[in-house]
Protein backbone atom coordinates (compact mmCIF):
# COMPACT_ATOMS: atom_id res chain seq x y z
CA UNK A 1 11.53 -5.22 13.61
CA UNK A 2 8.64 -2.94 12.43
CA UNK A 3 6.43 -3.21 15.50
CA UNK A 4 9.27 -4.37 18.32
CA UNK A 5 12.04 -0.72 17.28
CA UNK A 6 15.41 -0.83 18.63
CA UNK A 7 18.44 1.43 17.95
CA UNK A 8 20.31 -0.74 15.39
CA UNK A 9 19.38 -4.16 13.80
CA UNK A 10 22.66 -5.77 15.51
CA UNK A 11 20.57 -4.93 18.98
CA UNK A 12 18.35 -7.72 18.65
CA UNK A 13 20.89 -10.36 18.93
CA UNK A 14 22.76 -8.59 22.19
CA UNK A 15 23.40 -10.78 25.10
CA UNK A 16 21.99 -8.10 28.00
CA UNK A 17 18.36 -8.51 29.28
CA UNK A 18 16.83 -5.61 28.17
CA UNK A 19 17.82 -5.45 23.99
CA UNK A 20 17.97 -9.14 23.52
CA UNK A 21 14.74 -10.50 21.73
CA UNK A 22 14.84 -14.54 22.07
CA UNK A 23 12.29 -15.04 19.37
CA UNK A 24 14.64 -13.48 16.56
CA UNK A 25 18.28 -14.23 17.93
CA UNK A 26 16.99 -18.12 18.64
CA UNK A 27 15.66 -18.10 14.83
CA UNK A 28 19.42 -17.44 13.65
CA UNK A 29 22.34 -16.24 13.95
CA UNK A 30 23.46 -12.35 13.49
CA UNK A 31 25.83 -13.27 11.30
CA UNK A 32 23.76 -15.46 9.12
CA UNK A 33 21.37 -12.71 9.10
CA UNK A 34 23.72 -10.00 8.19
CA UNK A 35 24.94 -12.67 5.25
CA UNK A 36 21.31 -12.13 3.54
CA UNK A 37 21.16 -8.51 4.12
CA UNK A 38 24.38 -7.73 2.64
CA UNK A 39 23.50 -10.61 -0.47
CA UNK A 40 20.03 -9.78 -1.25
CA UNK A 41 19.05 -8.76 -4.57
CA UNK A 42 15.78 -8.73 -6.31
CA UNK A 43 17.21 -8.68 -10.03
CA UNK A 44 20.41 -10.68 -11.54
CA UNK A 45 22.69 -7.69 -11.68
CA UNK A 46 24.38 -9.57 -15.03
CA UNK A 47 21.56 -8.92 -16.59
CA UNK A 48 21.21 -5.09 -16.32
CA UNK A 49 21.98 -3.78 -19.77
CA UNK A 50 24.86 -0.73 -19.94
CA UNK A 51 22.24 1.93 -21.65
CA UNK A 52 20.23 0.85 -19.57
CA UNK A 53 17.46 4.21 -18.74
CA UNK A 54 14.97 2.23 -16.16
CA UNK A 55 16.35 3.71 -12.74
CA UNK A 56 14.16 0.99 -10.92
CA UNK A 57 15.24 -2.04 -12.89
CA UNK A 58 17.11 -3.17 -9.65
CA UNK A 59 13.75 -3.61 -8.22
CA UNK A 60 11.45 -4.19 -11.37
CA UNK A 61 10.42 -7.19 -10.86
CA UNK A 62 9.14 -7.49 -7.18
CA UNK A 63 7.53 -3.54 -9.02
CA UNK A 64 5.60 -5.55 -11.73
CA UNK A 65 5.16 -8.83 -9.26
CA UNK A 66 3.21 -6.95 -6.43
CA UNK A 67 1.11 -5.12 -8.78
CA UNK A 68 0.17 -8.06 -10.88
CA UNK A 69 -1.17 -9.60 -7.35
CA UNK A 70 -2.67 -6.24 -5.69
CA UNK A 71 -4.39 -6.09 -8.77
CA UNK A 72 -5.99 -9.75 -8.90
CA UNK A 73 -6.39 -10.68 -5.48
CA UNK A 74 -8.93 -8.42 -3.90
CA UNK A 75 -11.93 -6.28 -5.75
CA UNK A 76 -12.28 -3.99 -2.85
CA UNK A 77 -14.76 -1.09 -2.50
CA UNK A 78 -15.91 0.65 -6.18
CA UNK A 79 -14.61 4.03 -4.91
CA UNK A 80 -10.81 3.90 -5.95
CA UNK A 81 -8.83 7.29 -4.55
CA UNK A 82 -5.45 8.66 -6.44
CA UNK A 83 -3.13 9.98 -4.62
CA UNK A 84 1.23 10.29 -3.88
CA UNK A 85 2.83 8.75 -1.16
CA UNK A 86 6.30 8.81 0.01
CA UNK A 87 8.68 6.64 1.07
CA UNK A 88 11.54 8.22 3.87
CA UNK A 89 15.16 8.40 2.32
CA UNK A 90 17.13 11.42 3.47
CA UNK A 91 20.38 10.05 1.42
CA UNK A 92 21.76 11.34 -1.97
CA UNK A 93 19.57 10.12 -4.99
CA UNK A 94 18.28 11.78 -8.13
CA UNK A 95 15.21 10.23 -7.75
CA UNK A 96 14.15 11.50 -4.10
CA UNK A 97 11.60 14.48 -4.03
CA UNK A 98 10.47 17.08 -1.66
CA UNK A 99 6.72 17.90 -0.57
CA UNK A 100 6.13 19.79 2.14
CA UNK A 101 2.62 18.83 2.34
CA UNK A 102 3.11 14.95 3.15
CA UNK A 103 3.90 13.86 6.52
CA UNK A 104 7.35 12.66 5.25
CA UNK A 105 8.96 15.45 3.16
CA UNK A 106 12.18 13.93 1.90
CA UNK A 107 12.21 10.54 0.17
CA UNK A 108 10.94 8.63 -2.95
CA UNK A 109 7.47 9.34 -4.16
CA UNK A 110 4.93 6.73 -4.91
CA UNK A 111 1.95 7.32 -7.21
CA UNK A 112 -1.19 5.31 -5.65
CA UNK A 113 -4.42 4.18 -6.39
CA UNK A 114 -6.60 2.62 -3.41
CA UNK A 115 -9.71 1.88 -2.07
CA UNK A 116 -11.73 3.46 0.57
CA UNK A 117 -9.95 0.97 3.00
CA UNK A 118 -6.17 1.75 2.61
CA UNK A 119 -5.96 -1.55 -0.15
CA UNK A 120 -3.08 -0.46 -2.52
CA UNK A 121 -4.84 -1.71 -6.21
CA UNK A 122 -1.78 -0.52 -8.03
CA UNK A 123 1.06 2.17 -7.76
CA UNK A 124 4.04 3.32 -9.66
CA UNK A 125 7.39 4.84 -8.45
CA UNK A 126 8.37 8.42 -9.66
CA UNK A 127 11.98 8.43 -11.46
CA UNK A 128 12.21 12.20 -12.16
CA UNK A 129 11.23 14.18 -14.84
CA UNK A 130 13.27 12.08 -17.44
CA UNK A 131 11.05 9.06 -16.72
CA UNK A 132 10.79 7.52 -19.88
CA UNK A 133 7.05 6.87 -20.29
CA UNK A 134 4.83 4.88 -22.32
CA UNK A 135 3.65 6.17 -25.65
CA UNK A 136 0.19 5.13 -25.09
CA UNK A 137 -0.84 8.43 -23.55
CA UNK A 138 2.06 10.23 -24.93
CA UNK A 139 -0.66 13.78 -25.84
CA UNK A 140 -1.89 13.84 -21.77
CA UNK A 141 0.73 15.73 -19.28
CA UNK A 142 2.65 13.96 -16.37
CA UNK A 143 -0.36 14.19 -13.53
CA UNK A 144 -3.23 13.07 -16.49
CA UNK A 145 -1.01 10.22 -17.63
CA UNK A 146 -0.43 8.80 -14.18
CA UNK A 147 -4.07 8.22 -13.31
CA UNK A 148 -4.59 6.68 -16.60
CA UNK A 149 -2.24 4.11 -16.03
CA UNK A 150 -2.73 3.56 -12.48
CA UNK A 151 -6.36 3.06 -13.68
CA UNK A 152 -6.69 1.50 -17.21
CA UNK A 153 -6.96 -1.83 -15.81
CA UNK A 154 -10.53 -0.73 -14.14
CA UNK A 155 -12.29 0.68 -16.53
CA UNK A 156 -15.44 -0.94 -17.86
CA UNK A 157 -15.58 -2.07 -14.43
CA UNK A 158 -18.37 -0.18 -13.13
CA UNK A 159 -15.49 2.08 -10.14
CA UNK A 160 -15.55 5.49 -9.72
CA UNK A 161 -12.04 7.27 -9.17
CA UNK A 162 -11.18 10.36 -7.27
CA UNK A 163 -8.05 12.37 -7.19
CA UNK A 164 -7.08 16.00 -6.69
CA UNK A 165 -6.21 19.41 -8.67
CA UNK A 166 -2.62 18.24 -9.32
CA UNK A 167 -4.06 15.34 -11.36
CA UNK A 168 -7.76 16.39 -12.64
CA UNK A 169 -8.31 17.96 -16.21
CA UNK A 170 -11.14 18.13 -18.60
CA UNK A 171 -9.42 16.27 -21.16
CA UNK A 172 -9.12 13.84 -18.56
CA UNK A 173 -12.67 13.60 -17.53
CA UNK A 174 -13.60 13.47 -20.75
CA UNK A 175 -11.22 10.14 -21.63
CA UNK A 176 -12.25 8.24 -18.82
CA UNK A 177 -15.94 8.96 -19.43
CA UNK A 178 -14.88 7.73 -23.50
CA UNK A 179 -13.50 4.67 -21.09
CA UNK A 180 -17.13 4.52 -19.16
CA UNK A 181 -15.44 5.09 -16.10
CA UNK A 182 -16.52 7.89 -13.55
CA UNK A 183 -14.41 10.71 -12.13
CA UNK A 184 -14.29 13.59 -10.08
CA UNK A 185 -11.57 15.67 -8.60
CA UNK A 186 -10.75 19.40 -7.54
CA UNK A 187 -9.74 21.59 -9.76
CA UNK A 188 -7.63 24.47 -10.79
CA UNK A 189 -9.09 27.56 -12.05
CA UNK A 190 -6.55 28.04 -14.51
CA UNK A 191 -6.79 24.58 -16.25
CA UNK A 192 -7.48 25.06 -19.87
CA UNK A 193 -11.39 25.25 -20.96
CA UNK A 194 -12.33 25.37 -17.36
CA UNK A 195 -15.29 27.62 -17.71
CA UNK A 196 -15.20 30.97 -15.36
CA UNK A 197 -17.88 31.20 -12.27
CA UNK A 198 -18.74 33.64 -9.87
CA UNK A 199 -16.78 34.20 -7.21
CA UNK A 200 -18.33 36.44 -4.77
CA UNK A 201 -16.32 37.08 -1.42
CA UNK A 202 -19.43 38.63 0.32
CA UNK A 203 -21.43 35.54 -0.33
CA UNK A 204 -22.69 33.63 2.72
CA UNK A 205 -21.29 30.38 3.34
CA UNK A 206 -22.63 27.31 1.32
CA UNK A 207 -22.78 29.49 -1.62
CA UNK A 208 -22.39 27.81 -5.04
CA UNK A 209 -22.19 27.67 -8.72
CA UNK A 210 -21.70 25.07 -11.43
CA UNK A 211 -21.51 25.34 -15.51
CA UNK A 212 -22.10 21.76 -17.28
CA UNK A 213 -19.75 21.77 -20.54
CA UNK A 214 -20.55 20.81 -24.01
CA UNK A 215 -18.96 17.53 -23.33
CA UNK A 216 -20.88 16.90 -20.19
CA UNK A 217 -17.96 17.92 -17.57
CA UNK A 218 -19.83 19.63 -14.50
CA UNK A 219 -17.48 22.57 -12.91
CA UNK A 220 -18.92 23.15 -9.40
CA UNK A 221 -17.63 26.13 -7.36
CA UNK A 222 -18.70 26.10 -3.61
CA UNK A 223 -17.75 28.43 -0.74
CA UNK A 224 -16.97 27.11 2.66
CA UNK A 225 -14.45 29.37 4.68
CA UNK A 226 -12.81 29.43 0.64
CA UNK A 227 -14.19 28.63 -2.44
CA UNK A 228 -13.39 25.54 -3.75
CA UNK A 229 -13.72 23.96 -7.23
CA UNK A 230 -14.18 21.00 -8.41
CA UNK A 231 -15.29 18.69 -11.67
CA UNK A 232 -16.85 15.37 -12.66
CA UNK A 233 -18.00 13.31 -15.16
CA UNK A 234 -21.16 12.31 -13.76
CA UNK A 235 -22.46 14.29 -11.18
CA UNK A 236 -25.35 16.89 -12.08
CA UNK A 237 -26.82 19.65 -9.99
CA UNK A 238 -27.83 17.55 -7.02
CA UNK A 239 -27.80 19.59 -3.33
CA UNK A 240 -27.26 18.08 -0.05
CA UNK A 241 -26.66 19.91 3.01
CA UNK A 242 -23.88 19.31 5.61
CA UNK A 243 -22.93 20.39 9.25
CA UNK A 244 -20.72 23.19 10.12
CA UNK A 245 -19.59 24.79 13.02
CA UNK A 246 -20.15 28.94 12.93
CA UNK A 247 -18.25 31.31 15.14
CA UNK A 248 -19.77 30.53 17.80
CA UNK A 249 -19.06 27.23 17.53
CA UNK A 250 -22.91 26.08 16.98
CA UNK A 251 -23.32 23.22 14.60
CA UNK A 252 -25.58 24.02 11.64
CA UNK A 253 -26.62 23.13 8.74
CA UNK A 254 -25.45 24.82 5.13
CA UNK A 255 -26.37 23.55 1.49
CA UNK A 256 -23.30 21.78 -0.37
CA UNK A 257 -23.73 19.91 -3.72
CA UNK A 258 -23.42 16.05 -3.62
CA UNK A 259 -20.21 16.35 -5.64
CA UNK A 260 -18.10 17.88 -2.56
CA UNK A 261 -19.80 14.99 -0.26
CA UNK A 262 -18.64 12.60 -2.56
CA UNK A 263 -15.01 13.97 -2.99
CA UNK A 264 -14.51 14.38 0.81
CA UNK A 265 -15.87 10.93 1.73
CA UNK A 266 -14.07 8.58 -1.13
CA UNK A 267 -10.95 10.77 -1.17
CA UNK A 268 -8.58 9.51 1.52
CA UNK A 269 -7.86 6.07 0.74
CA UNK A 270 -3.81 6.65 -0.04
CA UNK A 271 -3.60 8.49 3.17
CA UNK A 272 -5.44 5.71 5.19
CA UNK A 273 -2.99 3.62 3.61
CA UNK A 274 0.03 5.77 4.56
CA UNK A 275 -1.14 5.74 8.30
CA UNK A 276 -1.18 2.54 8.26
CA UNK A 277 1.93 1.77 6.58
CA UNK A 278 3.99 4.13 8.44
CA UNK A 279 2.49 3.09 12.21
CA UNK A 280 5.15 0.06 12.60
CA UNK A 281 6.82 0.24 9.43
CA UNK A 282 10.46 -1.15 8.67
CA UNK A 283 12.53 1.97 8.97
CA UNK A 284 15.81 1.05 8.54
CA UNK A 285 19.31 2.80 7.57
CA UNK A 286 21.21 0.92 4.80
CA UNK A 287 24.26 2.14 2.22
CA UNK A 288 22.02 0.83 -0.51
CA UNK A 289 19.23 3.23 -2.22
CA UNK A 290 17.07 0.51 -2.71
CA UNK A 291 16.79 -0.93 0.38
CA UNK A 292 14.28 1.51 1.64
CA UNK A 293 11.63 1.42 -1.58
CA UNK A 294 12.68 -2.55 -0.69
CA UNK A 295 11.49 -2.33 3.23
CA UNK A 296 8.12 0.61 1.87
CA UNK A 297 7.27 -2.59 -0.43
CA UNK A 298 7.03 -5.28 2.60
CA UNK A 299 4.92 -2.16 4.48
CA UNK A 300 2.40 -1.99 1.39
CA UNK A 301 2.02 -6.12 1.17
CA UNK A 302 1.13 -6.22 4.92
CA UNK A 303 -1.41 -3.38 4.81
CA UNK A 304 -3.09 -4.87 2.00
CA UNK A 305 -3.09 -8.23 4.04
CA UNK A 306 -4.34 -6.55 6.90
CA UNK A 307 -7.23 -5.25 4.55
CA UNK A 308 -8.04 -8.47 3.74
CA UNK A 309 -7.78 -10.22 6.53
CA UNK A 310 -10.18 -7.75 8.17
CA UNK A 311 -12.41 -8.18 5.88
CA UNK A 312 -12.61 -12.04 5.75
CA UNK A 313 -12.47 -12.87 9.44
CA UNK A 314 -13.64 -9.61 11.01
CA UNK A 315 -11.86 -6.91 13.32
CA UNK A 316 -8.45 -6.98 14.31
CA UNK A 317 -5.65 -4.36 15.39
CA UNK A 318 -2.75 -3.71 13.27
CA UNK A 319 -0.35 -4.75 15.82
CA UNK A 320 -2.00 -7.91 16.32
CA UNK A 321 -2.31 -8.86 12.58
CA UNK A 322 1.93 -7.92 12.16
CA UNK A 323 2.66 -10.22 15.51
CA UNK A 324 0.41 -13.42 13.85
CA UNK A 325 2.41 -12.89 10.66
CA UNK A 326 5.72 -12.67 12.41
CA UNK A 327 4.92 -15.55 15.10
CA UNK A 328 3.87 -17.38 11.90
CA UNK A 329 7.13 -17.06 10.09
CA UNK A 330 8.73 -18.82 13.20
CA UNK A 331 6.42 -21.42 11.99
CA UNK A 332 9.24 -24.44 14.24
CA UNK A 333 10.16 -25.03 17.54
CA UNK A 334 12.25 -27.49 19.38
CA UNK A 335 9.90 -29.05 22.44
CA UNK A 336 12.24 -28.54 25.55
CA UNK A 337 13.59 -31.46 27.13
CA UNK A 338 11.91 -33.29 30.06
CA UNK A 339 13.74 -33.48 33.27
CA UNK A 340 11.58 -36.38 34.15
CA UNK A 341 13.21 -39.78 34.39
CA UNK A 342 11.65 -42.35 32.26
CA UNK A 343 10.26 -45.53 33.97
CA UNK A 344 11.55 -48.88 32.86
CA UNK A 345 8.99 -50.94 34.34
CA UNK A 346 6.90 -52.18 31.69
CA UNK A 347 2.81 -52.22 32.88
CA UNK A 348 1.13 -55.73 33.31
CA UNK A 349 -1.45 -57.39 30.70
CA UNK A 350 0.35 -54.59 28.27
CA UNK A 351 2.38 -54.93 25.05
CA UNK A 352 6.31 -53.26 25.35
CA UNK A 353 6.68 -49.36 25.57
CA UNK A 354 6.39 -47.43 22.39
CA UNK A 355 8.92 -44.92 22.44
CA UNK A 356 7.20 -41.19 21.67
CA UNK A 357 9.02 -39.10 19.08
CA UNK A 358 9.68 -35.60 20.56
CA UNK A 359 10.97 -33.35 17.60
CA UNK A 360 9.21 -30.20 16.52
CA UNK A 361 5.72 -28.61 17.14
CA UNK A 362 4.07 -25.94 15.39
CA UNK A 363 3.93 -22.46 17.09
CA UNK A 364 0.79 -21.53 15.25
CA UNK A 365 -2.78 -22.73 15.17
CA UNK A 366 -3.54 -25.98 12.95
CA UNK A 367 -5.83 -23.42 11.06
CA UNK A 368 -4.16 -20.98 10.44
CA UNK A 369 -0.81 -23.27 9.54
CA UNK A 370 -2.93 -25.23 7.25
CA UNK A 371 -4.16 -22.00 5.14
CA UNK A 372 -4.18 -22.58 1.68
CA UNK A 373 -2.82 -26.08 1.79
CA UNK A 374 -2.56 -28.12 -1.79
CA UNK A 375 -1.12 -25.08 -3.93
CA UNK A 376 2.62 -25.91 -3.58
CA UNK A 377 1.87 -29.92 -4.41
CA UNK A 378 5.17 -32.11 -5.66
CA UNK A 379 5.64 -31.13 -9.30
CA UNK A 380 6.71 -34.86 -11.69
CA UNK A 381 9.49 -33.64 -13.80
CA UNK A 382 11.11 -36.16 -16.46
CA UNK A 383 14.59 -36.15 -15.46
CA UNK A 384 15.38 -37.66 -12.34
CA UNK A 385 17.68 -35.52 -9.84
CA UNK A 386 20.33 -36.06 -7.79
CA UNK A 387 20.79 -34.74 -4.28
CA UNK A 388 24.75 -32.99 -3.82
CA UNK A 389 26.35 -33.49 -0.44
CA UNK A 390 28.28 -31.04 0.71
């Protein structure tokens, strides 16, 4: 239903030629299917307490089981980017945000950290400004204290993080490099401590000026058509040089220090991600609120697969990868029945017929089927059990 978009979910199971899809209304019925919509849950509802201040707790622990895994199946690239990400919801919840910088305005926001590739590592879902955080960090502010959570669980790790002005701080540099971890980001020229630079507008382009701190935080300020300031926590006063287009729309060269390169190449993971999460995503309407961050979670597991997968057994397209995974779902088939009539005769010099068994075959390659075999072996348990008939 991500990749294969019709008007309503019942559409797939309609009896004319050109909604029906065969390979979803032959799996099961509508009604069966609109039995686990309307019954699915991801937390025993019993046990939600009545003070209970964790607005997520419906969906807390696929939250804390997806992270555990992003987290420990797949190293990725050292360059880890921090950004927001949104998930669409245009209905009525005290938890959905506005930014009129994202592709999707309306809906819940998702703090991100991710690799150069588009791998989600780890995220956390905004709940307002009443979240009730962890202590741990409890002297940082809200944009600080979210990268050092997303990112405690890499440091001494030998990555290098990147994020931009609505996160980075020199207190913040400075605790990550405590952490040995390296950091850069843009930055605000109002931030506390940020040391003042020159700023003039009559400068020619690829201008640029940088103050190092007594705690070794580098403040670079370089013009391009706007000066723009960043800081980091282990660049120095390298220059590179990089190509711009003038007026005249000639491509030349202009000086830049290595700490804008950096930022621009290693910045865009989270957006990669979002592009790729939002290209055939599962977009659908429900009555519950948690059904969308529910459907945004399926989107992140399959573009972290598709990361891997790439990586492991080379290039594929998006669309291809999400048609293997749903054709391998439908992992059964019934064999259609020959119209051939069987011959009684029995050959000479030859035993009787063996009768063939015609049941099921697999609709996906041995290989692939046979991924990962041996990790769901029979577990022994000491009491014996009992089948029920129904």
């Amino acid at each position: 239903m991500g990749y294969n978009k019709l008007p309503s979910w019942k559409h797939y199971w309609a009896t004319s030629d050109d909604l029906n899809v065969p390979c979803v209304s032959n799996t099961m019925s509508r009604n069966r299917f609109d039995n686990i919509l309307s019954n699915l849950h991801v937390q025993d509802n019993s046990l939600i307490p009545t003070n209970n201040k964790d607005k997520l707790l419906k969906l807390r622990p696929l939250i804390n089981y997806c992270n555990e895994i992003f987290s420990t199946s797949y190293h990725g690239t050292r360059e880890l980017s921090i950004d927001e990400s949104m998930i669409i919801f245009k209905g009525r919840n005290c938890m959905k945000q506005y930014n009129p910088q994202k592709p999707i305005k309306r809906g819940y926001k998702i703090w991100c950290l991710s690799d150069q590739r588009g791998y989600i590592k780890n995220f956390s879902i905004y709940q307002g400004k009443d979240e009730q955080l962890s202590d741990e960090f409890e002297s940082f502010g809200l944009g600080e204290r979210v990268v050092l959570n997303l990112t405690k669980n890499e440091w001494n790790k030998n990555k290098k993080f990147f994020f931009d002005n609505y996160f980075t701080s020199l207190p913040l540099l400075e605790k990550l490099k405590a952490e040995n971890s390296l950091a850069c980001g843009t930055i605000r020229s109002n931030r506390k401590d940020v040391p003042e630079l020159s700023e003039d507008k009559k400068a020619p382009r690829g201008s640029s000026d940088y103050r190092i701190t007594n705690t070794g935080i580098g403040v670079y300020k370089w013009k391009d058509t706007k000066y723009v300031m960043l800081a980091s926590n282990y660049h120095g006063s390298e220059i590179t040089t990089v190509t711009r287009k003038d007026n005249c729309g000639r491509k030349k060269d202009i000086l830049c220090p290595q700490v804008v390169l950096d930022y621009n190449c290693y910045m865009g993971g989270v957006d990669h991600a979002d592009q790729l999460r939002t290209t055939y995503g599962v977009n659908r309407k429900s009555k519950k609120w948690w059904h969308r961050i529910f459907w945004g979670l399926l989107d992140i597991m399959f573009v972290n697969s598709y990361v891997v997968y790439k990586q492991i057994h080379g290039s594929i397209t998006l669309l291809d990868f999400r048609r293997s995974v749903t054709q391998g779902l439908l992992t059964l088939r019934e064999l259609p029945k020959s119209n051939k009539r069987q011959s009684t005769s029995t050959p000479k010099n030859k035993g009787p017929a063996t009768k063939k068994r015609r049941g099921k075959e697999w609709s996906v390659s041995k290989d692939v089927r046979l991924t990962n075999r041996g990790i769901h072996w029979p577990k022994f348990v000491s009491n014996r059990g009992r089948c029920e008939v129904h």
